[in-house]
N, C-alpha and C. Protein backbone atom coordinates (compact mmCIF):
# COMPACT_ATOMS: atom_id res chain seq x y z
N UNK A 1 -39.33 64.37 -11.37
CA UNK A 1 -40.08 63.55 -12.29
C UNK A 1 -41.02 64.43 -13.08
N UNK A 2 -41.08 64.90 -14.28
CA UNK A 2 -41.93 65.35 -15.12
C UNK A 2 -43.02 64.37 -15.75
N UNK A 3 -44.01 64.86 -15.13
CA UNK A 3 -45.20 64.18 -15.70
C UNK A 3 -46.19 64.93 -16.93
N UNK A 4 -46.68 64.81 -17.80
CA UNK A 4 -46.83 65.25 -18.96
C UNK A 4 -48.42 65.66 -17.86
N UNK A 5 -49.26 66.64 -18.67
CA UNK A 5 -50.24 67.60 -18.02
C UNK A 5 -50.63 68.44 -18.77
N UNK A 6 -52.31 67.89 -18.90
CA UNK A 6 -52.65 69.13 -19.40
C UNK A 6 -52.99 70.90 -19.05
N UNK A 7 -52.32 71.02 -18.14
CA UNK A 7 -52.45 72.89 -17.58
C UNK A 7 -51.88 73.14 -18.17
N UNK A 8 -51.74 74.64 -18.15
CA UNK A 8 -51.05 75.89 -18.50
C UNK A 8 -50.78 76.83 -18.07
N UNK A 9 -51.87 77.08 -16.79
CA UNK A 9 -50.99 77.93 -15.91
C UNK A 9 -50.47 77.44 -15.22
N UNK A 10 -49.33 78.35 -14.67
CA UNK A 10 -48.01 77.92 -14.00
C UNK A 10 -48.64 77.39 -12.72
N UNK A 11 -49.73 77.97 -11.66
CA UNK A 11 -49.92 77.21 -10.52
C UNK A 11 -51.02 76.42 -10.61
N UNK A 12 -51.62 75.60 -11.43
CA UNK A 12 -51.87 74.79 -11.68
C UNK A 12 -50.69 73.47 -11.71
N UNK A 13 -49.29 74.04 -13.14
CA UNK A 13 -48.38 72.94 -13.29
C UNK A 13 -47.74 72.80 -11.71
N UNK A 14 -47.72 73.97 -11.13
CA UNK A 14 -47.18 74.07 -9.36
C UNK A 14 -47.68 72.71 -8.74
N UNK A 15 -49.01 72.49 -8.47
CA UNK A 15 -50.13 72.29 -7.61
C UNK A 15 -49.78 70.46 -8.06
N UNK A 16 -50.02 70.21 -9.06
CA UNK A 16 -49.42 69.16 -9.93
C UNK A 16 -47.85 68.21 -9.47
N UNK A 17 -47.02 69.11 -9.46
CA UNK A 17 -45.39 69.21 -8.80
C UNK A 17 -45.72 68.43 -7.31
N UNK A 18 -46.33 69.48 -6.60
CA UNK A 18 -46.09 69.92 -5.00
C UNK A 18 -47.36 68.29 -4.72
N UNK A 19 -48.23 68.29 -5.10
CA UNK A 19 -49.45 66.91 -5.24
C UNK A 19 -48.83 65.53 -5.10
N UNK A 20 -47.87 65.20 -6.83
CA UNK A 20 -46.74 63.91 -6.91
C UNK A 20 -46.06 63.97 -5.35
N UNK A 21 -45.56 65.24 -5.31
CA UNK A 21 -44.05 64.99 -4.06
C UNK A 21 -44.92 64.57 -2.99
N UNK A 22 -45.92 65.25 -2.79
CA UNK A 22 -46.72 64.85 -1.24
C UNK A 22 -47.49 63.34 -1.26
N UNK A 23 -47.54 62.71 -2.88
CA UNK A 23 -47.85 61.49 -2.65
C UNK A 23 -47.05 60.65 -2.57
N UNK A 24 -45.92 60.80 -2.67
CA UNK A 24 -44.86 59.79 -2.97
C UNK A 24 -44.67 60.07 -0.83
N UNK A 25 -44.32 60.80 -0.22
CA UNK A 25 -43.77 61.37 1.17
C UNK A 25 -44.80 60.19 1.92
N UNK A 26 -46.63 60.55 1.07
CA UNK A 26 -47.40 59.71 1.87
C UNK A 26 -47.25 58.21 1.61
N UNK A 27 -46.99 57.72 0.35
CA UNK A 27 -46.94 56.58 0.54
C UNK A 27 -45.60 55.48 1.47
N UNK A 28 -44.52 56.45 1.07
CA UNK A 28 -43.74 55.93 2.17
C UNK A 28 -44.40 55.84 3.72
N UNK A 29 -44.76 56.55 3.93
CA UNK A 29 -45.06 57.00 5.46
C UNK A 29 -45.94 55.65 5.74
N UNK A 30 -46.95 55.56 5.01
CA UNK A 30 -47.83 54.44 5.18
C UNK A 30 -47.42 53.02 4.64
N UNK A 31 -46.18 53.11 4.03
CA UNK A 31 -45.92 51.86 3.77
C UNK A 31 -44.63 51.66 5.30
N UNK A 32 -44.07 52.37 5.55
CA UNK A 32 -43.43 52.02 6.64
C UNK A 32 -44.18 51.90 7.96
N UNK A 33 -45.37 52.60 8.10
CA UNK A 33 -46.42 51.97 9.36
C UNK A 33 -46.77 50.45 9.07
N UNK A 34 -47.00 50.05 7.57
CA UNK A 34 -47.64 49.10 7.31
C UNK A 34 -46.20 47.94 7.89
N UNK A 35 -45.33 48.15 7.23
CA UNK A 35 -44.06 47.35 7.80
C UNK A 35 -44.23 47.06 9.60
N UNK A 36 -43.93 47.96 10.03
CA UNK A 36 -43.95 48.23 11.40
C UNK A 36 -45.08 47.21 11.77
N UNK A 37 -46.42 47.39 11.36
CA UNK A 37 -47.29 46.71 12.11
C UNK A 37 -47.09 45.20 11.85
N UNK A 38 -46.51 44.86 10.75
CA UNK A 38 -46.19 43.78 9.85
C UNK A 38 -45.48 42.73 11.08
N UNK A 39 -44.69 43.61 11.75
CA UNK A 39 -43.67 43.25 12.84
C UNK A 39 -43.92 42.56 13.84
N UNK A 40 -45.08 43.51 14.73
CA UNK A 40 -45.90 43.15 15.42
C UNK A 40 -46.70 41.77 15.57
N UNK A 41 -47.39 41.94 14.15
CA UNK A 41 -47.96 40.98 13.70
C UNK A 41 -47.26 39.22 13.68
N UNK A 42 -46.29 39.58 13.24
CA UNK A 42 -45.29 38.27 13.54
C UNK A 42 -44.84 37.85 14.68
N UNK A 43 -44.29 38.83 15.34
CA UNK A 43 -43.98 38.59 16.77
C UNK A 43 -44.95 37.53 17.25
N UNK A 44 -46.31 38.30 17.21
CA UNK A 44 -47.60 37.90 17.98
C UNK A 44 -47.77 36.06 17.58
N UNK A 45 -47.90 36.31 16.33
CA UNK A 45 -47.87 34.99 15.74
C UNK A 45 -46.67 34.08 16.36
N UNK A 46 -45.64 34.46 16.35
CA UNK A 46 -44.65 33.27 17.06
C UNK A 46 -44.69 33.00 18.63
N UNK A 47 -45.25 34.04 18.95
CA UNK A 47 -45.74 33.31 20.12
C UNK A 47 -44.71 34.65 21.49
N UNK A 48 -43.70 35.48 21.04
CA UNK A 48 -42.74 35.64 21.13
C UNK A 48 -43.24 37.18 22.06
N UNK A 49 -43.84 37.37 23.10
CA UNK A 49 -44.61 38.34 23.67
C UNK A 49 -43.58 39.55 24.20
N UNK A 50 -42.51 39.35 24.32
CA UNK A 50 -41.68 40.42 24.69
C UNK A 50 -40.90 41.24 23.21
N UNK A 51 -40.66 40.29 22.43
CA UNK A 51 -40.46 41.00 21.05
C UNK A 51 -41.68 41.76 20.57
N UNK A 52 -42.89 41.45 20.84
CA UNK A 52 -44.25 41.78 20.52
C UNK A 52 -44.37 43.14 21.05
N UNK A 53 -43.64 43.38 22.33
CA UNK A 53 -44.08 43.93 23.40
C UNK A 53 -42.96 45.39 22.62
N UNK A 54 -41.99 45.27 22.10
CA UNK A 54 -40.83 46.17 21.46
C UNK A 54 -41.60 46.41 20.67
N UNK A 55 -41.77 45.91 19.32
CA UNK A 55 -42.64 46.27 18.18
C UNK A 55 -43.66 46.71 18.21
N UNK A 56 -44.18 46.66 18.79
CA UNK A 56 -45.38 47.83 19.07
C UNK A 56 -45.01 49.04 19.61
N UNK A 57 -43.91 49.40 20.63
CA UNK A 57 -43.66 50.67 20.84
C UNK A 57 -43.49 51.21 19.18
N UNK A 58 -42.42 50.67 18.63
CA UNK A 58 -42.19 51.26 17.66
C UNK A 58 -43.27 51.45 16.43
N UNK A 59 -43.67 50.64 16.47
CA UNK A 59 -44.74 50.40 15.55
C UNK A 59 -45.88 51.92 16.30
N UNK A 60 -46.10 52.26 17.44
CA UNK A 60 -46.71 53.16 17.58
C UNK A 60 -46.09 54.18 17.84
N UNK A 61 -45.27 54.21 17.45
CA UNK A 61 -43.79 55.85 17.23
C UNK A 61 -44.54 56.28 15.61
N UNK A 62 -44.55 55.19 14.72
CA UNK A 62 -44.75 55.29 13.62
C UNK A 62 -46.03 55.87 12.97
N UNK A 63 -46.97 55.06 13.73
CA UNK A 63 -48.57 55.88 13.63
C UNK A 63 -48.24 57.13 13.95
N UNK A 64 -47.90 57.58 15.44
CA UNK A 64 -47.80 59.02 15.99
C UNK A 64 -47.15 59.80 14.99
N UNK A 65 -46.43 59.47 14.38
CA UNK A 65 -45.60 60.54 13.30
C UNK A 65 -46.85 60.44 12.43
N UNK A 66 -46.78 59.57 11.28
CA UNK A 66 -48.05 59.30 10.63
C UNK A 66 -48.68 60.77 11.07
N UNK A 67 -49.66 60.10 11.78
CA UNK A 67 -50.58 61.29 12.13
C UNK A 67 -50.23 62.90 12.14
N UNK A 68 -49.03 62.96 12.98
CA UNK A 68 -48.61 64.34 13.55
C UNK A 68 -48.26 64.73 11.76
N UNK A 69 -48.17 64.39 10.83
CA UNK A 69 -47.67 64.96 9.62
C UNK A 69 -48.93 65.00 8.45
N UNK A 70 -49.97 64.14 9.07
CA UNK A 70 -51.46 64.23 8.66
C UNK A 70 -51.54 63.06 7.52
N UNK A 71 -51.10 62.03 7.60
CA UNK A 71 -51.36 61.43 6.65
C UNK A 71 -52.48 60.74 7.03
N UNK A 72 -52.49 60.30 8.16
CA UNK A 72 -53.62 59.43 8.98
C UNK A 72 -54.66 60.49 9.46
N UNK A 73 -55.47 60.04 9.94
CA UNK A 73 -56.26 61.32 10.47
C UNK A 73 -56.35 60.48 11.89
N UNK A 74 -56.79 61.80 13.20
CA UNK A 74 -56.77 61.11 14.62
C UNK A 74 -57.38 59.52 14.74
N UNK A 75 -58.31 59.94 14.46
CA UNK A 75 -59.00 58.51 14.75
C UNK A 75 -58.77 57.44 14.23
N UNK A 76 -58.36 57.62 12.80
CA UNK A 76 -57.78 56.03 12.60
C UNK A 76 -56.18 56.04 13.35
N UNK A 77 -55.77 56.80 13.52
CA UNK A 77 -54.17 56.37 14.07
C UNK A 77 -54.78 55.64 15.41
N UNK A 78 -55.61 56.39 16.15
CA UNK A 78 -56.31 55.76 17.27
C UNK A 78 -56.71 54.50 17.42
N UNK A 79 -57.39 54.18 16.27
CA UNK A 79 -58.07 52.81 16.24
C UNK A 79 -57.16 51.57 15.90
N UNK A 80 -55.72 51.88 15.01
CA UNK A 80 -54.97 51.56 14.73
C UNK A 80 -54.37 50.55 16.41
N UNK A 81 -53.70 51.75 17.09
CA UNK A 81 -53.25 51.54 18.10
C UNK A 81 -53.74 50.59 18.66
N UNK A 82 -55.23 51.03 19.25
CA UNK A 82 -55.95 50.59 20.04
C UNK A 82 -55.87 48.82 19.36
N UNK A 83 -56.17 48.76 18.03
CA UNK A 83 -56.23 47.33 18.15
C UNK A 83 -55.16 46.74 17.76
N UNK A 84 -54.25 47.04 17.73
CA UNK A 84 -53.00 46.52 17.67
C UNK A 84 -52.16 46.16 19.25
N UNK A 85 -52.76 47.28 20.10
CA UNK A 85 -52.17 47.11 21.48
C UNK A 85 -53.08 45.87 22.16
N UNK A 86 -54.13 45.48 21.85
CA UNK A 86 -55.52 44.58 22.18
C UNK A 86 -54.77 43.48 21.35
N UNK A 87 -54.25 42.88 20.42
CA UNK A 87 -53.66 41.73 19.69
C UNK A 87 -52.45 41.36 20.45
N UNK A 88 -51.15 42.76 21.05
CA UNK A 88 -50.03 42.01 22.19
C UNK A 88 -50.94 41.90 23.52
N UNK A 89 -51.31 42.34 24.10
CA UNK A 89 -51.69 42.29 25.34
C UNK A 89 -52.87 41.26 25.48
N UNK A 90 -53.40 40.38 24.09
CA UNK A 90 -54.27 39.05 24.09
C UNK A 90 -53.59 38.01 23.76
N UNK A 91 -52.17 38.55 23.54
CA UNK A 91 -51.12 37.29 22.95
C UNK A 91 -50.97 36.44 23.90
């Protein structure tokens, strides 16, 4: 994707390049946690505690990557968890 820019030096137009690609990588990443938790979230709502009980593993596969690739930082992946595992286990 060429995005029009005002630089001129080359690692500047670099920095620009390498910036887009790493935002586009992050927003997936966080839109597929957001899905994931989305999951959860429904489960919980139907009442449905063993589907609840699946979706959250996965749903916290998803943070852990998240994080391990730095999009999240520790503590919110943490806090994430934490209250997401506190919503099945109050279901």
């Amino acid at each position: 994707m060429e995005v029009f820019s005002l630089a001129n030096i080359k690692s500047a137009k670099k920095r620009i390049k390498v910036t887009e690609t790493k935002t586009l990588r992050n927003k997936a990443i966080k839109s597929r946690v957001k899905t994931e938790v989305k999951k959860v979230l429904a489960a919980v709502e139907a009442g449905d505690k063993t589907t609840a009980e699946k979706q959250l593993v996965e749903a916290i596969s998803h943070i852990d990557k998240a994080k391990s690739k730095g999009v999240y930082h520790k503590s919110t992946a943490s806090r994430k968890i934490s209250r997401l595992t506190k919503t099945v286990n109050n279901a």
